[in-house]
N, C-alpha and C. Protein backbone atom coordinates (compact mmCIF):
# COMPACT_ATOMS: atom_id res chain seq x y z
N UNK A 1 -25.20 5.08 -23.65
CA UNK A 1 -24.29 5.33 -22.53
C UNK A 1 -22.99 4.56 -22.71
N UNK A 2 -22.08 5.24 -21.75
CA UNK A 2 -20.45 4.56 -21.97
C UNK A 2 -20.42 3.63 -20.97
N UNK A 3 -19.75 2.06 -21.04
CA UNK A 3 -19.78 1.14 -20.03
C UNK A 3 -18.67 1.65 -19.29
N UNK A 4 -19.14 1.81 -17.77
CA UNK A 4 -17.95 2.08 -16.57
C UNK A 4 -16.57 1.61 -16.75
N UNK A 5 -15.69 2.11 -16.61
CA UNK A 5 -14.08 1.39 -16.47
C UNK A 5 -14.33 0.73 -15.47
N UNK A 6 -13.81 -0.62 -15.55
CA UNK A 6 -13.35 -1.18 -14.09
C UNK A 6 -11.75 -1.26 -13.78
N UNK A 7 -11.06 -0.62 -14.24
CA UNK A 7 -9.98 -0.45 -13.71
C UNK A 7 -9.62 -0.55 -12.38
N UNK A 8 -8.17 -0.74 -12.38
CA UNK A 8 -8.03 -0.82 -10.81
C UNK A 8 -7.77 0.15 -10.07
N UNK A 9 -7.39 1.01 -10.34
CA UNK A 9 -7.38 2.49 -9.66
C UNK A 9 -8.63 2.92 -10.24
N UNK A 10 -10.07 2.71 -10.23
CA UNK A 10 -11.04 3.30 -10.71
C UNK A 10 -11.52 3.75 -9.54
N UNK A 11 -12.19 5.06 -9.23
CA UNK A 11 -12.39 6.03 -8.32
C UNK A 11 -11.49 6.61 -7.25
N UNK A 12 -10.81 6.08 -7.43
CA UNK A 12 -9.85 7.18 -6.61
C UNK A 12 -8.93 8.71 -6.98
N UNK A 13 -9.84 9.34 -7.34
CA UNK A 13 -9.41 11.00 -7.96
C UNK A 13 -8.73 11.52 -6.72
N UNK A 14 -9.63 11.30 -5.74
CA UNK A 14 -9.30 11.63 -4.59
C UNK A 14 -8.24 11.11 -3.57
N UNK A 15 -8.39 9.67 -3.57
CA UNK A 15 -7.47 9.07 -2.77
C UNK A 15 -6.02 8.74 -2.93
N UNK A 16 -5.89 8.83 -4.34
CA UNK A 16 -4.77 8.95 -4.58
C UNK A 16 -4.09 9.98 -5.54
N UNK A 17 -3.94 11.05 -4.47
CA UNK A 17 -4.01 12.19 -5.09
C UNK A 17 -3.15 12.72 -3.91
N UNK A 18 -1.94 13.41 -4.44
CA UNK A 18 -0.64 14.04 -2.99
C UNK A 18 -1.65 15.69 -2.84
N UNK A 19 -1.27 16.05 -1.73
CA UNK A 19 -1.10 17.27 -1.56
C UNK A 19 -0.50 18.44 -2.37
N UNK A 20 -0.68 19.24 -2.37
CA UNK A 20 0.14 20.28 -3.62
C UNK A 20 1.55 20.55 -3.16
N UNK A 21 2.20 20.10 -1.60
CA UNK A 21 3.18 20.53 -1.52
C UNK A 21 4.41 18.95 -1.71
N UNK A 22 3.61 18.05 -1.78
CA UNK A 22 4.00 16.88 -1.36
C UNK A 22 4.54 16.35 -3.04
N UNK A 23 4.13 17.17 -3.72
CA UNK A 23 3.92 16.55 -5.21
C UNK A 23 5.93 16.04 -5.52
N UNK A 24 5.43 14.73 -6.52
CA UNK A 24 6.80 14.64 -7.12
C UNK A 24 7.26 12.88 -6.40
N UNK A 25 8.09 12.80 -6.60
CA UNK A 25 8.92 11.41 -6.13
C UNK A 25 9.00 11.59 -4.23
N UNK A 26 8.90 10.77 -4.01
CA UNK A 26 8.87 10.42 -2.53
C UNK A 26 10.29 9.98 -2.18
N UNK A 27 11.11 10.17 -1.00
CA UNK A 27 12.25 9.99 -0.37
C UNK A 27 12.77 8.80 -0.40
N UNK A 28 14.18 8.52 -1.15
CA UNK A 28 14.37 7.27 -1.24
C UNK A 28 14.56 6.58 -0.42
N UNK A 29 14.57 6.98 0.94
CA UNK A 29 14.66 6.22 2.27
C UNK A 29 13.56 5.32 2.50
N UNK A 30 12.00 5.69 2.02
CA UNK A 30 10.95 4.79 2.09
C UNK A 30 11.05 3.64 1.47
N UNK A 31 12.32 3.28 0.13
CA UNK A 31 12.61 2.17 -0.70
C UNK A 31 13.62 1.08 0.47
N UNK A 32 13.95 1.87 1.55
CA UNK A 32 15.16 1.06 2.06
C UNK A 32 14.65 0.59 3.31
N UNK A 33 13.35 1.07 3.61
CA UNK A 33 12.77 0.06 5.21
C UNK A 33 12.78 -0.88 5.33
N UNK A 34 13.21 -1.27 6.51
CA UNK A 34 13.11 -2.82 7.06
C UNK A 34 11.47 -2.96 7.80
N UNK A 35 11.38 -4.38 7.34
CA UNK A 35 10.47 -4.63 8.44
C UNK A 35 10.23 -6.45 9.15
N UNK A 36 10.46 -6.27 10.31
CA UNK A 36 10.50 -7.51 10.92
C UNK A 36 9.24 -8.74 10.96
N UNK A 37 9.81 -9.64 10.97
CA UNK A 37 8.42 -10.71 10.54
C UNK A 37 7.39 -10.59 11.79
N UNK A 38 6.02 -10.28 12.06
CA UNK A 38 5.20 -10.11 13.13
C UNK A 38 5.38 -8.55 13.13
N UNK A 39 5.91 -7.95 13.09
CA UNK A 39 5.43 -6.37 13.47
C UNK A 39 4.54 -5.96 12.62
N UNK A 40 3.71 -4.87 13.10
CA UNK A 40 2.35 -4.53 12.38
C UNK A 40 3.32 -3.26 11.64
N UNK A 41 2.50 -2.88 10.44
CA UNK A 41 2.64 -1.92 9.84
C UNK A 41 1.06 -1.55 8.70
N UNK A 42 1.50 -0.16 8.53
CA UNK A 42 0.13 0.30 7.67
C UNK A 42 0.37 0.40 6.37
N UNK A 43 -0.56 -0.05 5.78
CA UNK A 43 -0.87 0.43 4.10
C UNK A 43 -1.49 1.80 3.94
N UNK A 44 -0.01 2.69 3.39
CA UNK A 44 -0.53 3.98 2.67
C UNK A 44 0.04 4.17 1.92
N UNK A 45 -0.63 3.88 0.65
CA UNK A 45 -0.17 4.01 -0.90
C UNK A 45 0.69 5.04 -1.21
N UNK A 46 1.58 5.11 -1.83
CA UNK A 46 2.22 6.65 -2.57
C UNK A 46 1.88 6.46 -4.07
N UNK A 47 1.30 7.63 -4.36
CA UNK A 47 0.52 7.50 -5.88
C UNK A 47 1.79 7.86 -6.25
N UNK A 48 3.24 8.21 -6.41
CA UNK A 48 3.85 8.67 -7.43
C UNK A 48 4.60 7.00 -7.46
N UNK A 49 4.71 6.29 -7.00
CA UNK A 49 4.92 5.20 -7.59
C UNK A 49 4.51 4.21 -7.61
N UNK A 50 3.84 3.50 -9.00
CA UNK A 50 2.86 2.54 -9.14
C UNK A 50 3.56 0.85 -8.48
N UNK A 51 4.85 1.18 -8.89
CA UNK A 51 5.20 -0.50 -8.61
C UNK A 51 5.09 -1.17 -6.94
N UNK A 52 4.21 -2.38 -7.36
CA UNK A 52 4.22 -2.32 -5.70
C UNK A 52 2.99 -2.13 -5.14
N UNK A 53 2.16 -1.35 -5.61
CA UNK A 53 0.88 -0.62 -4.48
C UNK A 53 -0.06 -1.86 -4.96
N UNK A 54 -0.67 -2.02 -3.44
CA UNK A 54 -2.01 -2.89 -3.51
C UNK A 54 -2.85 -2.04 -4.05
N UNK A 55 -4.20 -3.48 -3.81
CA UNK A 55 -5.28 -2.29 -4.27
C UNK A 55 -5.81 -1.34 -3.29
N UNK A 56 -6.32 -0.49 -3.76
CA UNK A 56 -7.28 0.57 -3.26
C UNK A 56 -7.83 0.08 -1.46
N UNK A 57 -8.67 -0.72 -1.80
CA UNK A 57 -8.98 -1.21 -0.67
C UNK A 57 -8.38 -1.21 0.75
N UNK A 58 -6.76 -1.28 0.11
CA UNK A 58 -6.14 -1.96 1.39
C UNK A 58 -5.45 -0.31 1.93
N UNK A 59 -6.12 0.39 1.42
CA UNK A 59 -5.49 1.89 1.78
C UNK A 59 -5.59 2.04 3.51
N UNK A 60 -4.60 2.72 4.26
CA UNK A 60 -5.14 2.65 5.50
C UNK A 60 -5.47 2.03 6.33
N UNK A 61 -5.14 0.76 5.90
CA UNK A 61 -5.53 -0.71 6.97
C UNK A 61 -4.35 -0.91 7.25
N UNK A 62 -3.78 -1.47 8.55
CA UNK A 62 -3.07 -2.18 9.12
C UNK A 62 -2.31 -3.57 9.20
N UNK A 63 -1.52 -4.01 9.13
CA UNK A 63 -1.47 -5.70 8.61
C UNK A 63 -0.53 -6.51 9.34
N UNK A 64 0.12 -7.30 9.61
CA UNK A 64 0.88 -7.88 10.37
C UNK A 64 1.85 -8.51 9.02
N UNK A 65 3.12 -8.36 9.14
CA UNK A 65 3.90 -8.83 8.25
C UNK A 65 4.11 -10.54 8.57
N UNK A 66 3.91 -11.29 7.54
CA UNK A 66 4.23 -12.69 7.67
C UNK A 66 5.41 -13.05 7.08
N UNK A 67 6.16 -12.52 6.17
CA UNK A 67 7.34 -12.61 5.20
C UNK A 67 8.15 -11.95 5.01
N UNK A 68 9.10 -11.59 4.08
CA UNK A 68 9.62 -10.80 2.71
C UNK A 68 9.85 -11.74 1.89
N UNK A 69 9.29 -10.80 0.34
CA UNK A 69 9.11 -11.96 -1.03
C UNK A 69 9.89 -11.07 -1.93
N UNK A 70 11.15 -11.27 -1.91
CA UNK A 70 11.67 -10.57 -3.31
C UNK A 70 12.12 -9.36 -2.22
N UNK A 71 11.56 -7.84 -3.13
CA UNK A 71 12.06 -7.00 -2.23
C UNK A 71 10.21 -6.50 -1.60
N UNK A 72 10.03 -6.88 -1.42
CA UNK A 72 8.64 -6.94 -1.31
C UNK A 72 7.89 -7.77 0.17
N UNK A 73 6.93 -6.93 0.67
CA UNK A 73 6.60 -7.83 2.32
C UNK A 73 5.23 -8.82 2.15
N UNK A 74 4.94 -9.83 2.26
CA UNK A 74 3.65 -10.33 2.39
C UNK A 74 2.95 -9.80 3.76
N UNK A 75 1.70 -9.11 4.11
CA UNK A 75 0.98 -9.19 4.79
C UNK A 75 -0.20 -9.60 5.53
N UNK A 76 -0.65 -10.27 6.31
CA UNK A 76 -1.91 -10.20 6.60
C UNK A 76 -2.67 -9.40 7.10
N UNK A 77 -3.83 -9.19 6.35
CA UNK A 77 -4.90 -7.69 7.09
C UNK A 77 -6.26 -8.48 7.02
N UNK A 78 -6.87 -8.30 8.53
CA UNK A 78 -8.29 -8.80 8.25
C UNK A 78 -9.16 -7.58 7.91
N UNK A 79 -9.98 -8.23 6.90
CA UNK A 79 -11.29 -7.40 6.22
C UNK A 79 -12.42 -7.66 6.89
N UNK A 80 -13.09 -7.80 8.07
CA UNK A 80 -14.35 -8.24 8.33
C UNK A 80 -13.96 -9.47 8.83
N UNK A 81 -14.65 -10.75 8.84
CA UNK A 81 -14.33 -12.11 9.33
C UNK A 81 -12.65 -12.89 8.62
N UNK A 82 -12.65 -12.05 7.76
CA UNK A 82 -11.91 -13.14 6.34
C UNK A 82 -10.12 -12.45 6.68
N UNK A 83 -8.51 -13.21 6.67
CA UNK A 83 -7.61 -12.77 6.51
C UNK A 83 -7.66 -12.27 4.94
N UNK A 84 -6.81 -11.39 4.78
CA UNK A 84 -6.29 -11.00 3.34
C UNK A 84 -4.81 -11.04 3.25
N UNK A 85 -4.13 -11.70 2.12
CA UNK A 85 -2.46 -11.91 2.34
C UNK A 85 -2.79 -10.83 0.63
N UNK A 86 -1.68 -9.42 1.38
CA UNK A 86 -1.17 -8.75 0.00
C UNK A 86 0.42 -8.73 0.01
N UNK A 87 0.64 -8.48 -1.12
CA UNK A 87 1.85 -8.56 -1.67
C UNK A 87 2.20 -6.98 -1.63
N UNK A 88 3.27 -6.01 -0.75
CA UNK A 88 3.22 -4.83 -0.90
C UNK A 88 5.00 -4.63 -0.85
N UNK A 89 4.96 -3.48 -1.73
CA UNK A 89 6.77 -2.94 -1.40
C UNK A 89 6.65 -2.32 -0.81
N UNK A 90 7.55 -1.45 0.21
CA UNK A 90 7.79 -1.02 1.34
C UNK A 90 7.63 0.78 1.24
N UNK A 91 7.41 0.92 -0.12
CA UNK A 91 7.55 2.06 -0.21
C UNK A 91 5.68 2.64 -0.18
N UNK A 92 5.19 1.34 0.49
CA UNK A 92 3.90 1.86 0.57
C UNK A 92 3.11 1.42 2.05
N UNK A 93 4.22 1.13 2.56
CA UNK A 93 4.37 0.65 4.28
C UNK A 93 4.76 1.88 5.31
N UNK A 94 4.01 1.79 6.54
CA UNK A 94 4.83 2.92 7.50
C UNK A 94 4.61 2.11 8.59
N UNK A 95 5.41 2.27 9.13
CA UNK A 95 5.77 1.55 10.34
C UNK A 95 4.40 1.85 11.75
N UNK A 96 3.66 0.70 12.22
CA UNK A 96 2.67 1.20 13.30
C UNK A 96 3.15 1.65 14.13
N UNK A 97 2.33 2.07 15.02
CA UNK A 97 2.86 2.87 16.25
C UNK A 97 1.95 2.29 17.63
């Protein structure tokens, strides 16, 4: 038998995968968001650009911004009991509601 990849995008065929109409580069307006220190925002990856995206995990979770690092936001998202601080660019942020 072949030993599993553990890659970091390993299983996500699915999850990171656009729609058929969605396909291609994403709007450069998502590169130019602001976001204020304490406002919540969500992690949703855009598979057409790698730079930047957390892992997998943090798909769809919610986080409270503590920073900006570079061009880049630090977040906190709790997983269960535990905080998690990721490092994300904005082009994989949407603003909560």
């Amino acid at each position: 038998m072949v030993k599993a990849s553990k890659g970091v995008r390993r299983r996500t065929r699915y999850v990171m995968q656009k729609r058929a109409r969605d396909r291609g580069l994403s709007p450069i307006t998502r590169q130019f968001q602001t976001f204020e220190v304490g406002e919540k925002a969500n992690v949703n990856i855009d598979p057409s650009i790698h730079k930047g995206q957390p892992h997998v995990r943090f798909h769809g979770k919610t986080g409270t911004v503590v920073r900006m690092q570079g061009r880049s936001y630090l977040l906190d998202i709790r997983m269960g009991d535990m905080m998690k601080q990721i490092i994300v660019r904005p082009e994989h942020l949407r603003k909560s509601k």
